[in-house]
Every structure is written in C-alpha cells, then in structure tokens.
N, C-alpha and C. Protein backbone atom coordinates (compact mmCIF):
# COMPACT_ATOMS: atom_id res chain seq x y z
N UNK A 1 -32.82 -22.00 46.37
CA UNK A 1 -33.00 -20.58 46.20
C UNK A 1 -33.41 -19.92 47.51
N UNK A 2 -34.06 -20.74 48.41
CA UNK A 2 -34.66 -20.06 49.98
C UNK A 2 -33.80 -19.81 50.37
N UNK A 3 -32.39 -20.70 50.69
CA UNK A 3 -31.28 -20.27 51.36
C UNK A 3 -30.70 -19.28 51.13
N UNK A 4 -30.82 -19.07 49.64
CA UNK A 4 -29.94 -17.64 49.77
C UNK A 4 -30.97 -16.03 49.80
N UNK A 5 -32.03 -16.13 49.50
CA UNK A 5 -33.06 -15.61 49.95
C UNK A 5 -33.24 -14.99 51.36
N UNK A 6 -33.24 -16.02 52.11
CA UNK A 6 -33.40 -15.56 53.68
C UNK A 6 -33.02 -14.77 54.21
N UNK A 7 -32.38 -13.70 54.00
CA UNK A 7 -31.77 -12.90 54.68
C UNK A 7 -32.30 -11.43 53.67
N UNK A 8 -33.61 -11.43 52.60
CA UNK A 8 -33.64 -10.45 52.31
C UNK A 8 -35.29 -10.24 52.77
N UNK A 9 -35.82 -9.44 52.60
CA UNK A 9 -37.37 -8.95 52.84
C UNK A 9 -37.89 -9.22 51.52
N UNK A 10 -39.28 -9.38 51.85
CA UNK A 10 -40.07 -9.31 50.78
C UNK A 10 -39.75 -7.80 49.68
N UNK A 11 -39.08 -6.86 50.36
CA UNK A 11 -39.74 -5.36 49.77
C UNK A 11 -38.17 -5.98 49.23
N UNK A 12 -37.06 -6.10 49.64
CA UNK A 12 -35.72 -6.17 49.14
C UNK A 12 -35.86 -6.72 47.88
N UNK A 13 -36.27 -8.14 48.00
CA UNK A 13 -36.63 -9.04 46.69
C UNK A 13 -37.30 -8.11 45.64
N UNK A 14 -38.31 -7.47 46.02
CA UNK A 14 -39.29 -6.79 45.08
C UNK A 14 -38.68 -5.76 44.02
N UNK A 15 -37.60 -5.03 45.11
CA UNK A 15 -36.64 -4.03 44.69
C UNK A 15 -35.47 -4.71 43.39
N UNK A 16 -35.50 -5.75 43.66
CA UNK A 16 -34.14 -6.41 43.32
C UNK A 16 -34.75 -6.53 41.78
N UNK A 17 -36.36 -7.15 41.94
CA UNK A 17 -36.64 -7.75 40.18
C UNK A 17 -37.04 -6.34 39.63
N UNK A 18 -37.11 -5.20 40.29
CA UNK A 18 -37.38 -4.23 39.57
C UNK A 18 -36.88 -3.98 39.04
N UNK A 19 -35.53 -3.75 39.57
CA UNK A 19 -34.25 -3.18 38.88
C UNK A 19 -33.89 -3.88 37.44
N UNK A 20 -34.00 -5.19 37.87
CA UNK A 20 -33.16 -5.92 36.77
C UNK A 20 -34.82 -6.09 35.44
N UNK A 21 -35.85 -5.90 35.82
CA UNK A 21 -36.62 -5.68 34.96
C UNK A 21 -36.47 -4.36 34.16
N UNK A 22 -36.04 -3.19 34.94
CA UNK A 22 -35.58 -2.02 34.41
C UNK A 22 -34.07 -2.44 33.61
N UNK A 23 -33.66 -2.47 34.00
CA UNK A 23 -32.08 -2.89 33.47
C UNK A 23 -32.54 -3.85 31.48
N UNK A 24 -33.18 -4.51 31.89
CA UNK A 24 -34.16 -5.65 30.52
C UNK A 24 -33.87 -4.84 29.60
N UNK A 25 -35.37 -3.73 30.84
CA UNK A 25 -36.14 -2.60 29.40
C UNK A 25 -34.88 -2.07 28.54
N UNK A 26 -33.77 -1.44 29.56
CA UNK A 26 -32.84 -0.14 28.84
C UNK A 26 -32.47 -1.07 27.84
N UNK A 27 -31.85 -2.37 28.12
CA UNK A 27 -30.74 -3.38 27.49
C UNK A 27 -31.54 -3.52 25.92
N UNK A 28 -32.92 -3.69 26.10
CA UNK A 28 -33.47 -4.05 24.72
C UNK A 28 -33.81 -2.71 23.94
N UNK A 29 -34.17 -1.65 24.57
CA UNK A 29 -34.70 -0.67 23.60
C UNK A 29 -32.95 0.13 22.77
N UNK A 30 -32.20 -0.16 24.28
CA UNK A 30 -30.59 0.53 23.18
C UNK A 30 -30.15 -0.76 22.05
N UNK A 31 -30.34 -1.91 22.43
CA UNK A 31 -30.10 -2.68 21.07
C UNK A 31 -30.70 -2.84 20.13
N UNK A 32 -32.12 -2.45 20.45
CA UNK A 32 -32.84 -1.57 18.93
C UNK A 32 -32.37 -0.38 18.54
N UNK A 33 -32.14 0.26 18.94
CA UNK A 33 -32.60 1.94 18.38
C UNK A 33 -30.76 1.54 18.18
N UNK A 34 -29.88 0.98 18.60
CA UNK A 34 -28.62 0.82 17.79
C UNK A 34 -28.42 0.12 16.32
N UNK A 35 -29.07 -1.24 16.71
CA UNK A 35 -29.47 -1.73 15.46
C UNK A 35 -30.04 -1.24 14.36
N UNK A 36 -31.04 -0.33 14.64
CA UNK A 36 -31.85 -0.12 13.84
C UNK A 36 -31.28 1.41 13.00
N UNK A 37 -29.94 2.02 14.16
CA UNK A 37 -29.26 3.03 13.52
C UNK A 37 -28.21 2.36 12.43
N UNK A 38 -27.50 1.44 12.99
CA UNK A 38 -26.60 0.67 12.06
C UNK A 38 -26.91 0.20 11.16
N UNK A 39 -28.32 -0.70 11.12
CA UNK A 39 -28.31 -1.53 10.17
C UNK A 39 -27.88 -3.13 9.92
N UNK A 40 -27.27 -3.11 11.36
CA UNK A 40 -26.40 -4.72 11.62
C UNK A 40 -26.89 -5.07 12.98
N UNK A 41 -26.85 -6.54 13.25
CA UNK A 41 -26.69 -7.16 14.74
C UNK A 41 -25.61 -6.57 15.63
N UNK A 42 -25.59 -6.56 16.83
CA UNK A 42 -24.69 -6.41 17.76
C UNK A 42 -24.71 -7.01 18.69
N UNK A 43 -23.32 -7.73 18.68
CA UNK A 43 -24.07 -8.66 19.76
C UNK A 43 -23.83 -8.28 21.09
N UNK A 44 -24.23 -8.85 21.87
CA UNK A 44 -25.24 -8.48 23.65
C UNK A 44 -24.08 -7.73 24.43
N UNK A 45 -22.59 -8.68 24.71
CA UNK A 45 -21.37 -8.05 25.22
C UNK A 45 -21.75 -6.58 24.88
N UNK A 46 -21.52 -6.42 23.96
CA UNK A 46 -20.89 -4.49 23.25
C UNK A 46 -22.25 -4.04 23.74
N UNK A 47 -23.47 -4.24 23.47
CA UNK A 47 -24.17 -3.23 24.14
C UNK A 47 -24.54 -3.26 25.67
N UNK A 48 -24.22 -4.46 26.46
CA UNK A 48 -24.11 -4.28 27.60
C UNK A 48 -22.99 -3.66 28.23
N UNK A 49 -21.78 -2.88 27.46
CA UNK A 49 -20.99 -2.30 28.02
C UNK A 49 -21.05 -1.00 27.66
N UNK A 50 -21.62 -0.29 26.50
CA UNK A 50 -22.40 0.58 26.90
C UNK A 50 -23.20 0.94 27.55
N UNK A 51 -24.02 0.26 27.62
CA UNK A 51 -25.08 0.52 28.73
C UNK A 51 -24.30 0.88 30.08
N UNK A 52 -23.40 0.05 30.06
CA UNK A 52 -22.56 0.32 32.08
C UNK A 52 -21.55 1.38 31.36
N UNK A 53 -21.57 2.67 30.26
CA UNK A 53 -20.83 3.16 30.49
C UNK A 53 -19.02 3.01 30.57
N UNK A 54 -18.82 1.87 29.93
CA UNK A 54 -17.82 1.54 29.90
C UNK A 54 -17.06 2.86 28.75
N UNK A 55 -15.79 2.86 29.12
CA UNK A 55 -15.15 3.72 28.47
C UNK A 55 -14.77 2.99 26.95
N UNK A 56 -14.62 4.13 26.27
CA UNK A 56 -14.21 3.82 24.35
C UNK A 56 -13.58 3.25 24.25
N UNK A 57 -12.02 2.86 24.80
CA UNK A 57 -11.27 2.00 24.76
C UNK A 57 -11.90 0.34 24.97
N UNK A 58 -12.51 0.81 26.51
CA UNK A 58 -12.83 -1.07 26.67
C UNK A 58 -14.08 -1.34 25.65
N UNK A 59 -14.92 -0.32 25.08
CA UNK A 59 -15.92 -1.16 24.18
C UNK A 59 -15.16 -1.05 23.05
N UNK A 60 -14.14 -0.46 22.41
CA UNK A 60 -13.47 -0.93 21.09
C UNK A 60 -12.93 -2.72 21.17
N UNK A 61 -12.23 -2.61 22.75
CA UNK A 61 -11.88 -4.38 22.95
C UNK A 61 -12.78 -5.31 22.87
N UNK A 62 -13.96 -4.55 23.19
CA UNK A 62 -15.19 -5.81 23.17
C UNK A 62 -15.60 -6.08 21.82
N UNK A 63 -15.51 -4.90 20.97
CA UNK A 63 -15.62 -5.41 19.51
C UNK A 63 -14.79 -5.76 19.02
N UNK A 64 -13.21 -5.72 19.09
CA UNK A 64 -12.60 -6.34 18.74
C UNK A 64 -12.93 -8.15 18.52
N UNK A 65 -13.29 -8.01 20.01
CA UNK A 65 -13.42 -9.61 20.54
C UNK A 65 -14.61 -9.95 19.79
N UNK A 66 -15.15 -9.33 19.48
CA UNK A 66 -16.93 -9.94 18.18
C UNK A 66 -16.20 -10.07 17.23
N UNK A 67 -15.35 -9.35 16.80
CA UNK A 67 -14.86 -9.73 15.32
C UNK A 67 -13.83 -11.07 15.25
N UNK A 68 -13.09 -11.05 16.01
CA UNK A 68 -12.23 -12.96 16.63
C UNK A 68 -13.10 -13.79 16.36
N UNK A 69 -14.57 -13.43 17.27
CA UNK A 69 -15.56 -14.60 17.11
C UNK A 69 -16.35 -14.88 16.22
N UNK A 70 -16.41 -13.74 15.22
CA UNK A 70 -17.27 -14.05 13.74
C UNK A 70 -18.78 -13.33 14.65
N UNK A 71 -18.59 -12.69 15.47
CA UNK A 71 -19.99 -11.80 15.91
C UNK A 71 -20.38 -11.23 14.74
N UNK A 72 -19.06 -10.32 14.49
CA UNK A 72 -19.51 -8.96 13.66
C UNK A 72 -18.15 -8.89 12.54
N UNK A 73 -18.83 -8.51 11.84
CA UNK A 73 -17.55 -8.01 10.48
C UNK A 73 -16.61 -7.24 10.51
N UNK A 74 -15.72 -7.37 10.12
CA UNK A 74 -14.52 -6.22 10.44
C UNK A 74 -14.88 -4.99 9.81
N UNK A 75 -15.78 -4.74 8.54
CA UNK A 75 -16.56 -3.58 8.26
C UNK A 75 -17.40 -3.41 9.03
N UNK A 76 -18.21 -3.22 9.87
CA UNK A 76 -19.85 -3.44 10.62
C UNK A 76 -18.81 -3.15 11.71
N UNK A 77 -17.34 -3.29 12.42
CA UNK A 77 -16.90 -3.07 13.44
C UNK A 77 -16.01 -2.00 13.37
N UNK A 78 -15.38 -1.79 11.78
CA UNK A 78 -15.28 -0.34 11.69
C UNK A 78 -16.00 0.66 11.88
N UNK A 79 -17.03 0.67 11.50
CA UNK A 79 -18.20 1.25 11.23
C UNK A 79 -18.95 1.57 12.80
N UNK A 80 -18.87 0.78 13.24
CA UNK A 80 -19.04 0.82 14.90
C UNK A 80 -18.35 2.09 15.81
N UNK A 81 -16.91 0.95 15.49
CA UNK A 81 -16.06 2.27 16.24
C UNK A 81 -16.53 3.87 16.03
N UNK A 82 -16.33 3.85 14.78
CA UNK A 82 -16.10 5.10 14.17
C UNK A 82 -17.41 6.20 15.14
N UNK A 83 -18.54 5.82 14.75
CA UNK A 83 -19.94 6.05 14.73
C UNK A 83 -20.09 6.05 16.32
N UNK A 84 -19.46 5.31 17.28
CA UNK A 84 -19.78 5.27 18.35
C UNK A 84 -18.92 6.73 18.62
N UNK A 85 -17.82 6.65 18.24
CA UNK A 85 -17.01 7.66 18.85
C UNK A 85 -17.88 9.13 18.80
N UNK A 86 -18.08 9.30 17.44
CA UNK A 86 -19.17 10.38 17.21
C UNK A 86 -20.47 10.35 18.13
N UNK A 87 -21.43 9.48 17.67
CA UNK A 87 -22.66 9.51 18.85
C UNK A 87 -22.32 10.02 20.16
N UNK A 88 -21.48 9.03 20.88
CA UNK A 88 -20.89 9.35 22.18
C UNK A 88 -20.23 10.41 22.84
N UNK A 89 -19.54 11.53 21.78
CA UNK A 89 -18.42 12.16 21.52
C UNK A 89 -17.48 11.52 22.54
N UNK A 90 -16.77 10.09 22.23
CA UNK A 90 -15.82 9.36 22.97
C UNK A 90 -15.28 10.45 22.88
N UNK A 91 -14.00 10.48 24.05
CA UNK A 91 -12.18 11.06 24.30
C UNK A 91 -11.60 9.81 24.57
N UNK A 92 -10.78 9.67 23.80
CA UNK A 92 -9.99 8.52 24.13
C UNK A 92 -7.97 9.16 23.76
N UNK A 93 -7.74 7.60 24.24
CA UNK A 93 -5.90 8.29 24.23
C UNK A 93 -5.36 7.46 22.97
C-alpha cells in the first residue's frame, strides 16, 4: 500500500477518505429513504447509479440486470421504473 501511496501528501490522503466517507454517508441514507419509500430491497448497483446520476435509460438496464439475477422481482422492478421516472421526472427516448 506505501508504494502506491508515495506520491500523495498526508492532506491528499486525508482528502481522499473524506470523500469516500462522504460518498458512504449519501450511498446509505439514499438506500434507505428509497427502501423505505418502496417497501423492497434494492440492490447496491441501481442505487449506486443513481447516486452518479446516471441517466433513466442506463438505470432501467441496471434493473433489468437485478431482475436476470433474482435481485429484484419483475413487479418491485416495474414498480421501480415507473416511480423512479416520476420522483426523478426522468426524459427519456
């Protein structure tokens, strides 16, 4: 880990776990307050691509891809879409 280290400052490093300690916080309080709007699990993918803002299209693919994997239900991913589009007011094509 030193090796790749070396080339940053103490304050760089410091900066670096902040962020991603901030990044934690957002990641867990939107997969509550989603969860807890839905009513269902979601799993981590789909709300980490909200979080980055990903456009409606690519988080419909990411749920798609939960429902392939037995993440999420094909109701619970209807229900998703739908609801996200609204919350969000997605535009999509």
């Amino acid at each position: 880990m030193e090796k790749y280290c070396r080339n940053y400052t103490d304050t760089d490093i410091s900066d670096i776990v902040k962020k991603i300690e901030i990044r934690n916080r957002e990641f867990k309080e939107l997969k509550e307050k989603l969860e807890n709007y839905f009513k269902f699990e979601i799993t981590d993918y789909i709300i980490s691509d909200i979080l980055d803002c990903e456009n409606y299209n690519h988080v419909c693919l990411m749920i798609n891809l939960a429902v392939i994997n037995n993440r999420i239900t094909l109701e619970n991913s209807m229900i998703l879409k739908n609801e996200l589009k609204k919350l969000f007011k997605a535009k999509y094509k």
